[in-house]
Protein backbone atom coordinates (compact mmCIF):
# COMPACT_ATOMS: atom_id res chain seq x y z
CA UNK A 1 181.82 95.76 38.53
CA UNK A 2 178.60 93.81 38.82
CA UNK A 3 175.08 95.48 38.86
CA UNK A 4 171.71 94.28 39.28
CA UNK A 5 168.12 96.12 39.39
CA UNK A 6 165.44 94.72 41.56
CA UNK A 7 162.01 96.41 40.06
CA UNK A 8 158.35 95.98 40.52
CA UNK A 9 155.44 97.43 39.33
CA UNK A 10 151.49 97.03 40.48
CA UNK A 11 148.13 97.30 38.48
CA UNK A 12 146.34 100.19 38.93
CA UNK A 13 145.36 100.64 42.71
CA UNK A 14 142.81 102.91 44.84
CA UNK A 15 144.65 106.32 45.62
CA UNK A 16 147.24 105.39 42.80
CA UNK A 17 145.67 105.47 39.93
CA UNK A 18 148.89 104.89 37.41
CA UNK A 19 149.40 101.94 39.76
CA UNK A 20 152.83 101.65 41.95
CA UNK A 21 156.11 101.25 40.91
CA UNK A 22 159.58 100.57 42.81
CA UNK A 23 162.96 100.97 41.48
CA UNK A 24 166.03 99.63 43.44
CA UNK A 25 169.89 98.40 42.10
CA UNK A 26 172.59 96.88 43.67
CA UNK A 27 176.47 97.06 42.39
CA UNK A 28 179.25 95.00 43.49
CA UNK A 29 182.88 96.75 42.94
CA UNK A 30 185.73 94.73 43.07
CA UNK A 31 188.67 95.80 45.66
CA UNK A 32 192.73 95.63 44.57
CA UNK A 33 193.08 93.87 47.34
CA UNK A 34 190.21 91.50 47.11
CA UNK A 35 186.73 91.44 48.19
CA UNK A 36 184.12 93.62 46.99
CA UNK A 37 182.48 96.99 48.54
CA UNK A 38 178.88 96.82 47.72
CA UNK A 39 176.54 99.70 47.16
CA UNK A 40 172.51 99.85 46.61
CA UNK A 41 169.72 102.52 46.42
CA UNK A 42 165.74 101.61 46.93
CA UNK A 43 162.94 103.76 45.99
CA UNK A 44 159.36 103.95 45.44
CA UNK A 45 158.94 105.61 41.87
CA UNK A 46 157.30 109.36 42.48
CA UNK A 47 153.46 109.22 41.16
CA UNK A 48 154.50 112.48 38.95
CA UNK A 49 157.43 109.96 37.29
CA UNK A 50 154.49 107.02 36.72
CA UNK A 51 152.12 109.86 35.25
CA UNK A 52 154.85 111.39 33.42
CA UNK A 53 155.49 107.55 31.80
CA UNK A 54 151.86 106.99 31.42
CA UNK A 55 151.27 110.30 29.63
CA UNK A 56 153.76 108.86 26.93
CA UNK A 57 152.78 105.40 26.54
CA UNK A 58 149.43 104.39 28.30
CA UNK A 59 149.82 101.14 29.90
CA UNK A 60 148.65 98.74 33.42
CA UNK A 61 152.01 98.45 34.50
CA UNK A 62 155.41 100.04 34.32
CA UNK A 63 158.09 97.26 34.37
CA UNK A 64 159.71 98.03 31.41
CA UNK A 65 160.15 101.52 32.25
CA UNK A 66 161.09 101.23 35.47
CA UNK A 67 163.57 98.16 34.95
CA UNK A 68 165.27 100.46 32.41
CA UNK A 69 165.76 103.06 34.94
CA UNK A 70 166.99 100.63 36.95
CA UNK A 71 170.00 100.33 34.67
CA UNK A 72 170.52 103.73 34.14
CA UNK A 73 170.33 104.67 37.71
CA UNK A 74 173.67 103.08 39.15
CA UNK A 75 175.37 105.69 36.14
CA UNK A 76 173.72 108.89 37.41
CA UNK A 77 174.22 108.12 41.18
CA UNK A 78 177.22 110.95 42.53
CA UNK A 79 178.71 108.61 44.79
CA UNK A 80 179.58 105.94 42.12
CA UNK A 81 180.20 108.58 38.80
CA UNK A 82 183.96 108.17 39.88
CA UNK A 83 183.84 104.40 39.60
CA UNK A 84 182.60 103.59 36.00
CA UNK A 85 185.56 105.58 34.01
CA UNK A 86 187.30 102.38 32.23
CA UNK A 87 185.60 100.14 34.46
CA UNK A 88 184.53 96.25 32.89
CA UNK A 89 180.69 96.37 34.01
CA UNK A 90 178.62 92.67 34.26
CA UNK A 91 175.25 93.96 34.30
CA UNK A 92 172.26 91.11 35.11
CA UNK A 93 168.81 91.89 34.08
CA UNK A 94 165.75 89.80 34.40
CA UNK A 95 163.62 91.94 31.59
CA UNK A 96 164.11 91.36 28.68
CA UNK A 97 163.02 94.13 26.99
CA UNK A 98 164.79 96.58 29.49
CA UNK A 99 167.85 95.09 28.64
CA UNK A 100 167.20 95.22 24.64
CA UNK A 101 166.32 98.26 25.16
CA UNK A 102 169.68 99.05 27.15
CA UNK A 103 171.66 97.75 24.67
CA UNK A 104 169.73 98.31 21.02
CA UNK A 105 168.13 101.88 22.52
CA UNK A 106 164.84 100.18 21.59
CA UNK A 107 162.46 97.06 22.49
CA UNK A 108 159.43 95.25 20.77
CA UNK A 109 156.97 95.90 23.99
C-alpha cells in the first residue's frame, strides 16, 4: 500500500480565529491481479478540533498537527480497517516533523 496526506493550514483569519486547517490522504492498494484501487478522504478540520489543538499548544498555524492526523487518518477510516492487517505500507510525508513524530511518537517543533 502507498499513502500520502495532502494538509494545509492558514494564519489566523476574520471569523476563524484559530486560523483554518484542511486535512485530506490518499492510499493506493495494490490488486492480485495488477493495478491499484485508489481511495481518498478531504476535509476541512472542525473549528472545535483547531481550538481543541490550540488549547494544548498555542500556536499561528496547525501543520504539524494536522499533517499527523493525516497519517493516522487512513488507519481509523472503516472502509480500509480490513486492508492494513499484514499489509507492507510506503507512507510519503512532506513534514518532517509529522513524520518524526509518526515514527519516534515525538518531534522537536
Amino acid at each position: 500500500m502507498c499513502g500520502l496526506t495532502p494538509c494545509e493550514s492558514r494564519r489566523t483569519t476574520r471569523g476563524a480565529p484559530h486560523g483554518r486547517g484542511h486535512i485530506g490522504f490518499v492510499v493506493e492498494v495494490p490488486r492480485d491481479e495488477g493495478g491499484y484501487d485508489t481511495f481518498f478522504a478531504s476535509e476541512v478540520a472542525p473549528g472545535d478540533f483547531l481550538r481543541a489543538l490550540f488549547a494544548m499548544r498555542p500556536q499561528n498555524t496547525f501543520i504539524h498537527p494536522l499533517e499527523l492526523f493525516g497519517i493516522l487518518a487512513p488507519y481509523l477510516c472503516p472502509e480500509l480497517s480490513d486492508m492494513w492487517g499484514g499489509a507492507d505500507v510506503l507512507y510519503f510525508g512532506d513534514n518532517e516533523a509529522a513524520n518524526g513524530a509518526a515514527i519516534k511518537g515525538t518531534s522537536g517543533a
